[in-house]
Protein backbone atom coordinates (compact mmCIF):
# COMPACT_ATOMS: atom_id res chain seq x y z
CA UNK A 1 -0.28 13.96 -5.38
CA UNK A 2 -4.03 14.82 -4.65
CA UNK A 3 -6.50 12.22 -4.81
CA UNK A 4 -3.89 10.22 -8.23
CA UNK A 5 -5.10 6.90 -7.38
CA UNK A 6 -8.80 7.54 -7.59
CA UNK A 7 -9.15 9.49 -9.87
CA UNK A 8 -6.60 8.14 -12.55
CA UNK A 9 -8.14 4.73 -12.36
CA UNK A 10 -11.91 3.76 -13.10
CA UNK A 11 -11.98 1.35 -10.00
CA UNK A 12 -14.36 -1.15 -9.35
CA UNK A 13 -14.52 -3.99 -6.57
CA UNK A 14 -13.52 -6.45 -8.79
CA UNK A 15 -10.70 -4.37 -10.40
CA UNK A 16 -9.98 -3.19 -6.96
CA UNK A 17 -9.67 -7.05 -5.76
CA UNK A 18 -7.45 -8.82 -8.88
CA UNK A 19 -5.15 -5.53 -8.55
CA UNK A 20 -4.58 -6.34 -4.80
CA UNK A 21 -3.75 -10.00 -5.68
CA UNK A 22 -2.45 -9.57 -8.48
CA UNK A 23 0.21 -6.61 -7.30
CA UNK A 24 1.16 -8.64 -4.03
CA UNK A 25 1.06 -5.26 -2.02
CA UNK A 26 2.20 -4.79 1.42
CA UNK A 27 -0.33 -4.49 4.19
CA UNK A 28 0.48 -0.59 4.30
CA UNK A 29 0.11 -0.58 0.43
CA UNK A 30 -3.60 -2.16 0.80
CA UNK A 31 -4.65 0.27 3.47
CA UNK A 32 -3.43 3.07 1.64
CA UNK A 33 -5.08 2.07 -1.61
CA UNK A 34 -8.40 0.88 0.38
CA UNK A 35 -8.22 4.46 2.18
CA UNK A 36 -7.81 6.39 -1.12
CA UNK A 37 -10.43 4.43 -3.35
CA UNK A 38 -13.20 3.80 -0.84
CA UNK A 39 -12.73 5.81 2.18
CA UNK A 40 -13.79 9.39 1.56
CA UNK A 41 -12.16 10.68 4.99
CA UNK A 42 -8.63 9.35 5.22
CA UNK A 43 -7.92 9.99 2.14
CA UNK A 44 -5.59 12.63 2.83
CA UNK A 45 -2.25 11.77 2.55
CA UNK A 46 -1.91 13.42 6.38
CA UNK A 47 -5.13 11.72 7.55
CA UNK A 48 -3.63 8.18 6.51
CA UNK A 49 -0.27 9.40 8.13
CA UNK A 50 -2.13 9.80 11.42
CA UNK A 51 -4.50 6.72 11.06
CA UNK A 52 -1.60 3.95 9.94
CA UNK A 53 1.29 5.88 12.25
CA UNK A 54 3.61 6.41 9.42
CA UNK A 55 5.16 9.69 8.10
CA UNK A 56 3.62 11.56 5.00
CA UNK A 57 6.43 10.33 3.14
CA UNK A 58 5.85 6.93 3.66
CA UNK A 59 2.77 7.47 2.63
CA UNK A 60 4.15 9.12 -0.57
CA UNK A 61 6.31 6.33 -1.03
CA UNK A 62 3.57 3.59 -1.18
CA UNK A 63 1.60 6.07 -3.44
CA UNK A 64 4.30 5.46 -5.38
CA UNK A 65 4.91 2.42 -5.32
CA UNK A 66 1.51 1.06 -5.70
CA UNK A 67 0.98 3.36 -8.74
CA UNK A 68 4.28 1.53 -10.14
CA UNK A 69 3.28 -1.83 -9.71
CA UNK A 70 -0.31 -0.89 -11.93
CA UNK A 71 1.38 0.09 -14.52
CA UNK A 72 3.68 -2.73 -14.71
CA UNK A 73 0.40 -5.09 -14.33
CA UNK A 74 -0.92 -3.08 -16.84
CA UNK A 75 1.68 -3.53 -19.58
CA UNK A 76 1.55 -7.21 -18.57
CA UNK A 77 -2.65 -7.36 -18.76
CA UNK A 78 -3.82 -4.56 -20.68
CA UNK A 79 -7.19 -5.71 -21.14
CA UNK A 80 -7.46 -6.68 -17.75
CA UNK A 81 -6.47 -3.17 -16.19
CA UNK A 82 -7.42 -0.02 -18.18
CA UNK A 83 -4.30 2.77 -18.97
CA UNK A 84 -3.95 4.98 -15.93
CA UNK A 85 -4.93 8.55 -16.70
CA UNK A 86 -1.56 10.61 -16.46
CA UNK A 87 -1.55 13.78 -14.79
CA UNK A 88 -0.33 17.00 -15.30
CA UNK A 89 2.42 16.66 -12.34
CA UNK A 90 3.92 13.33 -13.53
């Protein structure tokens, strides 16, 4: 999974802010996209394991899930939220 969210999605604090409204994420989900965006040392997916006290799985799973509900919001808002860059592993 490597460092998907960043890097597949030009974020900015105001993109960063409607997605988390918009999206209705779980408090995990917002910590884990937080940690990954703007927090250059938990960004490991073991790091956040450790840090939130949740399996790497878990972890996985609201990688997931969060990268789900953005490209559902963008279908929905296209101009609002730019295409996700697909990678290689997807």
């Amino acid at each position: 999974m490597g460092k998907v969210i960043k890097n597949q999605i030009p974020w900015t604090k105001v993109l960063y802010n409607e997605f988390v409204e918009d999206a209705i994420l779980t408090e995990l989900e917002k910590k884990v996209l937080y940690a990954r965006v703007w927090e250059k040392d938990k960004h490991t997916i073991l790091g956040m394991s450790i840090d939130f006290h949740v399996s790497k799985s878990t972890i996985n799973n609201c990688i997931s899930s969060i990268r789900s509900k953005y490209d559902y919001l963008h279908k929905l808002y296209p101009d609002k939220y730019p295409e996700r860059i697909q990678t290689k592993c997807e």
